[in-house]
Protein backbone atom coordinates (compact mmCIF):
# COMPACT_ATOMS: atom_id res chain seq x y z
CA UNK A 1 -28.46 -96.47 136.73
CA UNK A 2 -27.51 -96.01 133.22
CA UNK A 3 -24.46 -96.32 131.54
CA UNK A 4 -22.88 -95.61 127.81
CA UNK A 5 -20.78 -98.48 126.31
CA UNK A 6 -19.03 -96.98 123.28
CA UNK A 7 -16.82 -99.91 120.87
CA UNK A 8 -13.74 -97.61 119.67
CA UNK A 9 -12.66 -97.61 115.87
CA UNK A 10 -14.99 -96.21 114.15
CA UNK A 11 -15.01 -92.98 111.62
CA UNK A 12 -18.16 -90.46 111.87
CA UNK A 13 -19.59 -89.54 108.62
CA UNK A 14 -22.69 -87.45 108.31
CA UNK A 15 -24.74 -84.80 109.94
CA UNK A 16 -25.89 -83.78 113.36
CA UNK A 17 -28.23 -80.86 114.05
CA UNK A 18 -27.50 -78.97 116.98
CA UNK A 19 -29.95 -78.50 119.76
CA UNK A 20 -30.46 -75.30 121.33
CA UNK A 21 -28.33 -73.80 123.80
CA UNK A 22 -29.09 -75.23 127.67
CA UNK A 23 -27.12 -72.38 129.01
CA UNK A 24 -29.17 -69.72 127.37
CA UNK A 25 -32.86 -71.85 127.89
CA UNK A 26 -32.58 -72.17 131.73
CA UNK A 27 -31.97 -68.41 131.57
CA UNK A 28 -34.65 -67.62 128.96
CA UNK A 29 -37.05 -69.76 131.09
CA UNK A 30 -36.23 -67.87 134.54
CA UNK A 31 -37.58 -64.94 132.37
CA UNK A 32 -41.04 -65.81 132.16
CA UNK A 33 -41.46 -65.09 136.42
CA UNK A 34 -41.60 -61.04 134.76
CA UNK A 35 -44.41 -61.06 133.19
CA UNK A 36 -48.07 -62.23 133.76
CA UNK A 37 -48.44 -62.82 129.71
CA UNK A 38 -46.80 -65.82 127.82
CA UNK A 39 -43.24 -66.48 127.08
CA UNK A 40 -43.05 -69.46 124.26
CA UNK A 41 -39.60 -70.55 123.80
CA UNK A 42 -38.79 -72.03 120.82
CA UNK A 43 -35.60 -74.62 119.71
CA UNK A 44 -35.97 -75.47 123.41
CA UNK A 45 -33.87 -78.36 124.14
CA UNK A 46 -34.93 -81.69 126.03
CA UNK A 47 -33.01 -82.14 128.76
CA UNK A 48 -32.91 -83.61 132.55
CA UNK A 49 -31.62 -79.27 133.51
CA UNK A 50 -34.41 -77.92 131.83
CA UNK A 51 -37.01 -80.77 132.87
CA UNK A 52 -35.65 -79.50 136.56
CA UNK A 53 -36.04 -75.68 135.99
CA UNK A 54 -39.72 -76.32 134.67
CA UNK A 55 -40.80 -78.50 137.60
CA UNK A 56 -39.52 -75.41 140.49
CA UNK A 57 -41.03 -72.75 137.71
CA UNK A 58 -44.42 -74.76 137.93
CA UNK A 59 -43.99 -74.36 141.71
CA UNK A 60 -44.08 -70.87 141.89
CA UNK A 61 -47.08 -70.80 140.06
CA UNK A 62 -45.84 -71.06 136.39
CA UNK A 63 -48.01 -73.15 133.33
CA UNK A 64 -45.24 -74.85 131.43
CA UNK A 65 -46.47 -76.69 128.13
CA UNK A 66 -44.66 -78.65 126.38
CA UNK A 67 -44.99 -78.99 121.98
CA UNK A 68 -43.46 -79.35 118.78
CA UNK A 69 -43.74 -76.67 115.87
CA UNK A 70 -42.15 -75.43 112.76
CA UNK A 71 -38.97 -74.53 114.93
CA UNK A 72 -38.20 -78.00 116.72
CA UNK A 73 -39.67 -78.08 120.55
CA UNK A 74 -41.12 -75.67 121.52
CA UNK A 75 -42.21 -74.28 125.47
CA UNK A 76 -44.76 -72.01 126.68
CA UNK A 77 -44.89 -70.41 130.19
CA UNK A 78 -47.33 -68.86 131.55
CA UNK A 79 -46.48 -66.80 134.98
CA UNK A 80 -49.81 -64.82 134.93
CA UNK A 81 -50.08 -65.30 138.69
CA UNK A 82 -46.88 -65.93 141.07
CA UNK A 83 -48.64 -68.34 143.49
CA UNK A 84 -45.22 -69.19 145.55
CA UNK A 85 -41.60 -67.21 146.24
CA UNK A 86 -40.39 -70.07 147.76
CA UNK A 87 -37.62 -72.16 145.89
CA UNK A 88 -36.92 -75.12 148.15
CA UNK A 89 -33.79 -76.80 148.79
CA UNK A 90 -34.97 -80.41 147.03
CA UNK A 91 -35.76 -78.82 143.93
CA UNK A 92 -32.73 -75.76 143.53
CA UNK A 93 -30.33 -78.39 144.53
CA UNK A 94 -30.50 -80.57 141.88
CA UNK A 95 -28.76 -77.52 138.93
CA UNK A 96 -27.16 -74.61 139.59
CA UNK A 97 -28.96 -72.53 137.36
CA UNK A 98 -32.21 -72.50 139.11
CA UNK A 99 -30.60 -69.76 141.74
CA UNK A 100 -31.61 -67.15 138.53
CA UNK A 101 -35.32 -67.45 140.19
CA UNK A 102 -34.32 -65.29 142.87
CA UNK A 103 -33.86 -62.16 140.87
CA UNK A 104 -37.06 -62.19 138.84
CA UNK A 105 -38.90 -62.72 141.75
CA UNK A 106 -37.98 -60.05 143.65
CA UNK A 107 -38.28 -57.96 140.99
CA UNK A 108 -41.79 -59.21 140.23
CA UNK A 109 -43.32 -60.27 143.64
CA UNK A 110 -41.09 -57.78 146.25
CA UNK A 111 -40.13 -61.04 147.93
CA UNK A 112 -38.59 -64.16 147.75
CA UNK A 113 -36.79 -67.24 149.53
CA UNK A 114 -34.50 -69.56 148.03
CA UNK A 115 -32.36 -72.18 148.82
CA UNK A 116 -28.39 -71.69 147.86
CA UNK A 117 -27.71 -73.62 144.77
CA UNK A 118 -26.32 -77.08 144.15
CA UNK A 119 -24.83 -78.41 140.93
CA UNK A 120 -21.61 -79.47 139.15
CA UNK A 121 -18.78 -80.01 142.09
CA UNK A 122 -16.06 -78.24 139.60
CA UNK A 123 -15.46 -75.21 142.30
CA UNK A 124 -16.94 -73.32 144.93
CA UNK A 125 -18.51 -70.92 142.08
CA UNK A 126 -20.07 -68.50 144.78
CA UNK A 127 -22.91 -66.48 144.50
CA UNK A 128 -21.84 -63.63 146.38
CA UNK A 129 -21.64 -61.27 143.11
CA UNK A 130 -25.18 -62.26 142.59
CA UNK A 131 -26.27 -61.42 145.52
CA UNK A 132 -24.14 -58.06 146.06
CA UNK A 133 -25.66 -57.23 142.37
CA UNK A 134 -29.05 -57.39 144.07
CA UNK A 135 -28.55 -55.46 147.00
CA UNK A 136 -27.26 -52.88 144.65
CA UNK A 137 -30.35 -52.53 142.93
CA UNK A 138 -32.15 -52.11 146.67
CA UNK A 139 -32.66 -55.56 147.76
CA UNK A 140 -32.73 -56.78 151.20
CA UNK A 141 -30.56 -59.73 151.81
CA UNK A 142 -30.47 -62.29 154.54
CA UNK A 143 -28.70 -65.47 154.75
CA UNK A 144 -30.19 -68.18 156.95
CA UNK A 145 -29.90 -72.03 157.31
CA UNK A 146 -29.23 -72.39 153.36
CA UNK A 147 -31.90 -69.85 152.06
CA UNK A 148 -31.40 -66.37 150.82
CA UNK A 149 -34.41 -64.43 151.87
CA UNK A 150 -34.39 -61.31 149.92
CA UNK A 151 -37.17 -58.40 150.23
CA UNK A 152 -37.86 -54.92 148.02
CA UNK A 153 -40.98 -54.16 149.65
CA UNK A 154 -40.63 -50.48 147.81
CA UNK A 155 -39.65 -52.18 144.47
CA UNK A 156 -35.82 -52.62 142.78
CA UNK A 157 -34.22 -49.11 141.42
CA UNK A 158 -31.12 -48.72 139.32
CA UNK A 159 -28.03 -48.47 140.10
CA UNK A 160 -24.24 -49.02 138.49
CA UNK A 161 -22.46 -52.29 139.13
CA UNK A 162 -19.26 -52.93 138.11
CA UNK A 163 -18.53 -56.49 138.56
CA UNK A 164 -15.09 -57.14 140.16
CA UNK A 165 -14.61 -60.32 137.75
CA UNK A 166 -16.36 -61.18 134.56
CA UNK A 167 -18.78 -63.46 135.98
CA UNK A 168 -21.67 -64.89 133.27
CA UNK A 169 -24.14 -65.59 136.11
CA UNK A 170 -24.28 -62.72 137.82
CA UNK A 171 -24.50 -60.52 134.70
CA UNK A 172 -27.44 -62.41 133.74
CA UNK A 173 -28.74 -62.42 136.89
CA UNK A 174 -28.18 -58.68 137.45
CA UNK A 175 -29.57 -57.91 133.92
CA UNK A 176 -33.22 -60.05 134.87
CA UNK A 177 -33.68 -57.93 138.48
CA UNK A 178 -32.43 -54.78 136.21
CA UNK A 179 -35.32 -54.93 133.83
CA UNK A 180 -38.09 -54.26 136.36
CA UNK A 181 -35.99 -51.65 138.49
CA UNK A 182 -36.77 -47.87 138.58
CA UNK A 183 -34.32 -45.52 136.56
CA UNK A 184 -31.57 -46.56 134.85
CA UNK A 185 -29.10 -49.35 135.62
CA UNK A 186 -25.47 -49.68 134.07
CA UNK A 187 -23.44 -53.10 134.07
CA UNK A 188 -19.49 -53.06 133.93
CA UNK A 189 -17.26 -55.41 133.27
CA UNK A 190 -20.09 -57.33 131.94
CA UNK A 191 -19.56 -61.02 130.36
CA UNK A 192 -20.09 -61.04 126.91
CA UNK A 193 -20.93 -64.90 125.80
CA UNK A 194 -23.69 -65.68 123.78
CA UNK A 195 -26.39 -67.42 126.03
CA UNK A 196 -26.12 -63.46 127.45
CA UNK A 197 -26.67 -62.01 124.36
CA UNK A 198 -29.84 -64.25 123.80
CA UNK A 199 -31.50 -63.47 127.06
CA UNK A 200 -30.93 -59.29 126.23
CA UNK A 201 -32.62 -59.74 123.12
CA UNK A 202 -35.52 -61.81 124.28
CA UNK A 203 -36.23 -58.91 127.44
CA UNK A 204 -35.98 -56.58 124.46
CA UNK A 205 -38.97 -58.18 122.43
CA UNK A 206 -40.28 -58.59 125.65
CA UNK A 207 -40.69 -54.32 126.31
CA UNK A 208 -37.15 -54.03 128.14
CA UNK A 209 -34.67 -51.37 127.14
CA UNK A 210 -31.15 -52.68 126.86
CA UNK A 211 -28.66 -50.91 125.54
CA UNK A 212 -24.85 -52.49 124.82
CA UNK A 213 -26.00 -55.89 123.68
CA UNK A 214 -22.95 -58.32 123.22
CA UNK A 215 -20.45 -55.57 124.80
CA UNK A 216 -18.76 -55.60 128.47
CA UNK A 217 -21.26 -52.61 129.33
CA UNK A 218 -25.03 -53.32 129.58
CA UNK A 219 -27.36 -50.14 130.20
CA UNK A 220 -31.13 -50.91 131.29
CA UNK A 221 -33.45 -48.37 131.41
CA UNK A 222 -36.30 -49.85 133.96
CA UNK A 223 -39.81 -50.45 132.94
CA UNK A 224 -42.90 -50.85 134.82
CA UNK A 225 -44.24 -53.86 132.84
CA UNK A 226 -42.97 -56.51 130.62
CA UNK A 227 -45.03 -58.43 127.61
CA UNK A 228 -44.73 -62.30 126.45
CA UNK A 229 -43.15 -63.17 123.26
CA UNK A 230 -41.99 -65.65 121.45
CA UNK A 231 -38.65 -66.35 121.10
CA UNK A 232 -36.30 -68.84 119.43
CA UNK A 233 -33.54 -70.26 121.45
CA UNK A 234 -29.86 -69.93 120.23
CA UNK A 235 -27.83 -72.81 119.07
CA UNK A 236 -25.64 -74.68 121.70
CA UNK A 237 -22.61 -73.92 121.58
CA UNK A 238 -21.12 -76.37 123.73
CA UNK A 239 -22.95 -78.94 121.79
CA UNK A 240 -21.26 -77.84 118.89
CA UNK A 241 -17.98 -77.93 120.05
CA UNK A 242 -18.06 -81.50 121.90
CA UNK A 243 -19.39 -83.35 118.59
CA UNK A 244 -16.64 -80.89 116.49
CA UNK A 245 -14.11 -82.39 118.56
CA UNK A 246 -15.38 -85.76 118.53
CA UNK A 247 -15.27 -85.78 114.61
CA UNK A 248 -11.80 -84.82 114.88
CA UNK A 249 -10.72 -87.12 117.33
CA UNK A 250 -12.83 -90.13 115.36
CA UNK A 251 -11.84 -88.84 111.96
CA UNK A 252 -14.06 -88.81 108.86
CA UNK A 253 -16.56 -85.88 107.77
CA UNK A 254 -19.25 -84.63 110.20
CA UNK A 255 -21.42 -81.49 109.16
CA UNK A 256 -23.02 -80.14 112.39
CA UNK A 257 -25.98 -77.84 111.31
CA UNK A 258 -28.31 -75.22 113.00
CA UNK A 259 -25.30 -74.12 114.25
CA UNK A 260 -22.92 -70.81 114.24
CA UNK A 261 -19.10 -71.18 113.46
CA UNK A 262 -18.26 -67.42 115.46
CA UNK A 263 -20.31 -69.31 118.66
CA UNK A 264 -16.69 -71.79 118.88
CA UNK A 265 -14.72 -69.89 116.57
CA UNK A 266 -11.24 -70.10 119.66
CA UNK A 267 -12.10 -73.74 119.25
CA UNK A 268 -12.14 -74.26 115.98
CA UNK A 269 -8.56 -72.87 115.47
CA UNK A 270 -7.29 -75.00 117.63
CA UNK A 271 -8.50 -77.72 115.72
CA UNK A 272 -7.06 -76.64 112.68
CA UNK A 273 -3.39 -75.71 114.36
CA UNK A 274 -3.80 -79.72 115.30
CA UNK A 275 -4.09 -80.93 111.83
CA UNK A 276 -8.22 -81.30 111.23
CA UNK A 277 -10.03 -79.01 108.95
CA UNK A 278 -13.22 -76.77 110.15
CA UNK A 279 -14.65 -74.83 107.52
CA UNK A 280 -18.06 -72.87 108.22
CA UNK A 281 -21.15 -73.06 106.46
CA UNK A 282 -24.22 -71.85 105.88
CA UNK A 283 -25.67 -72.92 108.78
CA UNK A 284 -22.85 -74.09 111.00
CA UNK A 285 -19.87 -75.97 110.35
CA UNK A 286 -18.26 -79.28 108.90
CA UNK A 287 -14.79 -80.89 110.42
CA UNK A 288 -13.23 -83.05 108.68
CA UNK A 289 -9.57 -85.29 109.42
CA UNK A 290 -8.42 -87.80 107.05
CA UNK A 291 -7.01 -90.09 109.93
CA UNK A 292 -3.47 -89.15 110.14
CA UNK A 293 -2.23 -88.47 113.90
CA UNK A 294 -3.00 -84.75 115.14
CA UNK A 295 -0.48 -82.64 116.79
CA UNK A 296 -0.56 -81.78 120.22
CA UNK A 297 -1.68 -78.00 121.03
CA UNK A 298 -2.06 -76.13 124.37
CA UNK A 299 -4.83 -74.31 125.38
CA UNK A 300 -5.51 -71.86 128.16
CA UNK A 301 -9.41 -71.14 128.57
CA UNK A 302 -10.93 -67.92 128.97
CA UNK A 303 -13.80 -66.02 129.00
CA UNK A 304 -15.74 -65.36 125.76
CA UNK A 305 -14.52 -65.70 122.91
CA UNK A 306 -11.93 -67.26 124.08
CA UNK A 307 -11.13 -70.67 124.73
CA UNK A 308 -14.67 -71.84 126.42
CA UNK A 309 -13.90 -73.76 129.67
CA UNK A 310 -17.11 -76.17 129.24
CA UNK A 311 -15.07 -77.27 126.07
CA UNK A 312 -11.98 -77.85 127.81
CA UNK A 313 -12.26 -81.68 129.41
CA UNK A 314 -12.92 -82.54 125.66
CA UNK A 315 -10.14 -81.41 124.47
CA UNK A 316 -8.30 -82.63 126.58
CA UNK A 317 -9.34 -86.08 125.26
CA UNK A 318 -8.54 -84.94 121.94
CA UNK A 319 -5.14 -84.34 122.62
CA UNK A 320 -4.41 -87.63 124.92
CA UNK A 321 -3.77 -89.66 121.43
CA UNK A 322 -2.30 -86.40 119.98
CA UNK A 323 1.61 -86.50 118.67
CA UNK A 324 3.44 -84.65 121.04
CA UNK A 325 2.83 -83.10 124.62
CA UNK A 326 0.10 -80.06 125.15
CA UNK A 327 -0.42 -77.73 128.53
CA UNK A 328 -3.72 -77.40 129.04
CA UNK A 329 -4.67 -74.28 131.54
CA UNK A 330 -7.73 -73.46 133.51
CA UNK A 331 -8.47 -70.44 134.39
CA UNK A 332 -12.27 -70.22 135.29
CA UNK A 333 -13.07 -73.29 137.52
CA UNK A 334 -10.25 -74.46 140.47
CA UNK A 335 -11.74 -77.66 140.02
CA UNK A 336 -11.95 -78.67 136.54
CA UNK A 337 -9.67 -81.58 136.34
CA UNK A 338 -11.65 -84.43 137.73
CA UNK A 339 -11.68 -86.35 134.56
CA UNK A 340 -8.17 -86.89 134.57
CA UNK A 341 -8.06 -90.00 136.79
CA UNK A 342 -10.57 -91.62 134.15
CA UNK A 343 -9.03 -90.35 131.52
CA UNK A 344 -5.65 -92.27 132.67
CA UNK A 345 -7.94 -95.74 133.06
CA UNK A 346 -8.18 -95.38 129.46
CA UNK A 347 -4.39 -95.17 129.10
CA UNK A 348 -3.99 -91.32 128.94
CA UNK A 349 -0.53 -90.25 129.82
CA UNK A 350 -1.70 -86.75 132.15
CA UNK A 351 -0.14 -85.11 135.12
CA UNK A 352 -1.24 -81.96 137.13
CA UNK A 353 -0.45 -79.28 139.07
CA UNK A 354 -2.39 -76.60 140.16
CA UNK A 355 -4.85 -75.16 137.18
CA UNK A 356 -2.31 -76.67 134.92
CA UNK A 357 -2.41 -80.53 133.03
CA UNK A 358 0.59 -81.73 130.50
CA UNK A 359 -0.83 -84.27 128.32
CA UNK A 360 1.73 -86.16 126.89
CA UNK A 361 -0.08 -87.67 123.59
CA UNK A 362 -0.16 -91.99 123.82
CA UNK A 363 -0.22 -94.29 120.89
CA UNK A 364 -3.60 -95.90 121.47
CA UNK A 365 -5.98 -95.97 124.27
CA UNK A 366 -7.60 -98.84 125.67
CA UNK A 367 -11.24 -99.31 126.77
CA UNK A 368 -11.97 -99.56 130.47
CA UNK A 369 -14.89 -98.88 132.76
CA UNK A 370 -15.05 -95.15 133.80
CA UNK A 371 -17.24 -92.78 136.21
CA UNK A 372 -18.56 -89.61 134.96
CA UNK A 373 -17.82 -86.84 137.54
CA UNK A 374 -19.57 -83.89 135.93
CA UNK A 375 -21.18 -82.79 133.16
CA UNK A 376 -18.28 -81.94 130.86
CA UNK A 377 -15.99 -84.40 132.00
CA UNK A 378 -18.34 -87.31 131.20
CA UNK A 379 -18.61 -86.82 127.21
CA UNK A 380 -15.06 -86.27 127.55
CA UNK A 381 -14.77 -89.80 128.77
CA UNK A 382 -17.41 -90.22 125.51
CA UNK A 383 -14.74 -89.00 123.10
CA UNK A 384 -12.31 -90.82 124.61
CA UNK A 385 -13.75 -93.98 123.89
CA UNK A 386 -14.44 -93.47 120.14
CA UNK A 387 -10.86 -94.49 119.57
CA UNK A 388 -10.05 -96.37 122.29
CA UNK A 389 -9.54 -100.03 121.62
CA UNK A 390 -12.18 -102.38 122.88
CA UNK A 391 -15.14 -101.32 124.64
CA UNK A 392 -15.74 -97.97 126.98
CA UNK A 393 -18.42 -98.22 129.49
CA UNK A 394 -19.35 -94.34 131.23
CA UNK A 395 -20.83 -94.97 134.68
CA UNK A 396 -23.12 -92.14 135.96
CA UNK A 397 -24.18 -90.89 132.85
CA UNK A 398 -26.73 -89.05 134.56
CA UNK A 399 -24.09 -86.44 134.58
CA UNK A 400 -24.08 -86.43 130.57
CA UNK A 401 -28.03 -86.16 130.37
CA UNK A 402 -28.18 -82.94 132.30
CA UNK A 403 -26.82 -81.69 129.15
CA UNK A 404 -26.63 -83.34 125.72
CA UNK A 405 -29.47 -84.29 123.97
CA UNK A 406 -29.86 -87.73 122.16
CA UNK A 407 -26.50 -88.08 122.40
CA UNK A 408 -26.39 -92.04 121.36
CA UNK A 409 -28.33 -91.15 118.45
CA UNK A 410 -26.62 -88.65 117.07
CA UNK A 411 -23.32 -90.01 117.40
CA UNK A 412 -24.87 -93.19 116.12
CA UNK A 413 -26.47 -92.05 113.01
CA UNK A 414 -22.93 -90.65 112.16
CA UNK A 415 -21.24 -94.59 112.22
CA UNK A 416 -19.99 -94.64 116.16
CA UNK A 417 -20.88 -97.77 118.06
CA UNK A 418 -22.52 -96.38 121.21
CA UNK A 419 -25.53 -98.00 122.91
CA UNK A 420 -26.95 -97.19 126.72
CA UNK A 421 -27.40 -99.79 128.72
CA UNK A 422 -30.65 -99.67 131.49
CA UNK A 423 -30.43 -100.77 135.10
CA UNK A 424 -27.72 -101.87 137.69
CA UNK A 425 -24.52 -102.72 136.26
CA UNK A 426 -23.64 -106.24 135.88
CA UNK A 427 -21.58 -108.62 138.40
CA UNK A 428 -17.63 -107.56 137.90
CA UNK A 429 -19.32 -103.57 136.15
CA UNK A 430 -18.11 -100.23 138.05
């Protein structure tokens, strides 16, 4: 199994492009099951969650090739002919985000059976808005031994949902049944992030009518047939913040490119009310922190555009060296604090209760060997070890590959010394 050794110390100078956004590709990719032309996706990032997605989409009956063009990699799919509504337990399983089949299969096909999702273990993150959101729009619902099996033998027709909590999933989901539907369907309450944003504007060059794009009320006016398109993939936001952060915990000058500033913009001032400097650019934005100790700062996550809660565990490495003491809240996931234990192997002074962590800023951490828990929490660990003294060594980086892409490298090129090391761990090696 591999594992990321990272020697602490050193400053990051330079540049790192930013892949596209995973959280908007798995959607943009469950898209393709509504139409019987071509979807190509470009700026598609290469990672083990999309790898996953395209393997169950090729079940059902998808074409999924794989290139390169002007635009980075690029994916087509081709769903001309849904062979298979079955999404089976060994592939949904293995990420979350594969549940999104469901909806674009019944509004496609009439039919469908899949297996309850699997994923990060950072809360019980239920799908019961999904499938209520469904059954609003005329679906059939049954729950049996794991597997949803959902019918709309007389098609999906609109209807107005008002979601009870903001909930990015099932607006997405909702909005890919919604397209297909007869009459008009109206979203409250809608989230409002990005990777949403992307996937309304792709339906739209694909023939769907959306109305209320990047607002907390999404109107779709049904159509009877949708066409391919090609369609670029947005940057990652995420991405963006994790190696912003890890500049300013490191110190030195990092530009990160193909990137938006307004995509991380909650982040980015708490980076500057710490003591580093993020200025935007042309095409994304460059941190820079000329080594002197930051301040601690507390953070509370929140729904877009606030504080993003995928960006929270690295923070919260960022502020475990930080001059002071910082309360760091979650509010989205009950479960989000599993990388506290490894952070405190590292020499991390943190204590929890509840959805709340104090982090009480420590003079130097030390390099240990650490288990990645999740997919957030193990770059955290990542960061951590960039100033830690000594070597780092993440175990289950598995985790960490679900999600960043050439990670090692791009640190790397920027003056860290990180290296994966292949196969078991060595005698005395977590």
């Amino acid at each position: 199994m591999d594992r990321i050794a990272i020697e602490g110390g050193a400053r990051l100078e330079g540049e790192i492009q930013i892949s596209g956004a995973k959280n908007s590709a798995l959607k943009l990719m469950a898209a393709s099951l509504l139409t019987d032309e071509c979807l190509r996706l470009t700026n598609m990032p290469r990672l083990a969650d999309t790898r996953f997605l395209g393997r169950l989409l090729q079940r059902l009956g998808v074409s999924v090739i794989e290139g390169d063009g002007e635009d980075g990699a690029q994916t087509e799919f081709c769903a001309k002919d849904i062979s298979s509504a079955f999404a089976p337990y060994d592939l949904v399983r293995q990420m979350r985000a594969s549940f999104n089949v469901l909806g674009p299969l019944i509004a496609r096909t009439g039919h469908a059976k899949v297996s309850l999702p699997g994923g990060c273990t950072i809360g019980a993150r239920p799908v019961d808005l999904h499938l209520r959101s469904l059954e609003a729009l005329g679906a059939r619902i049954d729950l049996h031994e794991g597997y949803v099996y959902a019918t709309a033998p007389r098609g999906l027709k609109g209807a107005e949902i008002e979601f009870p909590m903001v909930s990015v999933g099932a607006t997405e989901h909702a909005l890919l049944a919604a397209v297909l539907a007869e009459g008009q369907t109206v979203l409250r309450n809608s989230a409002k992030e990005p990777e949403i944003g992307d996937l309304a504007l792709c339906l739209s060059a694909m023939g769907a009518k959306i109305e209320g794009i990047d607002t907390d009320t999404l109107t779709i006016t049904g159509v009877s047939k949708l066409n391919g398109a090609t369609w670029s993939v947005i940057p990652d936001r995420i991405e963006t913040g994790t190696y912003a952060v890890a500049a300013a915990m490191a110190g030195g000058e990092v530009r990160l490119t193909k990137t938006r500033a307004d995509f991380v913009q909650a982040l980015l001032d708490k980076l500057e009310e710490a003591g580093a400097t993020a200025t935007a650019t042309n095409d994304g934005v460059e941190i820079k922190r000329n080594g002197a100790r930051l301040n601690a700062v507390d953070v509370t996550t929140e729904v877009f555009p606030g504080f993003a809660t995928d960006l929270q565990a690295q923070f919260m490495a960022l502020m475990t060296t930080a001059k002071g003491e910082s309360v760091i809240r979650e509010t989205i996931f009950e479960n989000r604090f599993m990388h506290v234990p490894e952070l405190m192997r590292l020499g991390a002074d943190i204590s929890v209760q509840g959805g709340e962590a104090r982090v009480k800023g420590v003079e130097k951490l030390y390099g240990a060997q650490v288990m990645a828990t999740d997919l957030r929490a193990s770059v955290s660990l990542v960061i951590a070890g960039l100033v830690a003294e000594g070597e780092t060594v993440v175990n289950r980086v598995y985790h960490l590959d679900r999600g960043f892409e050439r990670l090692e490298e791009k640190l790397g090129a920027c003056g860290a010394k990180v290296r994966r090391i292949s196969g078991p761990p060595e005698d005395g090696e977590g």
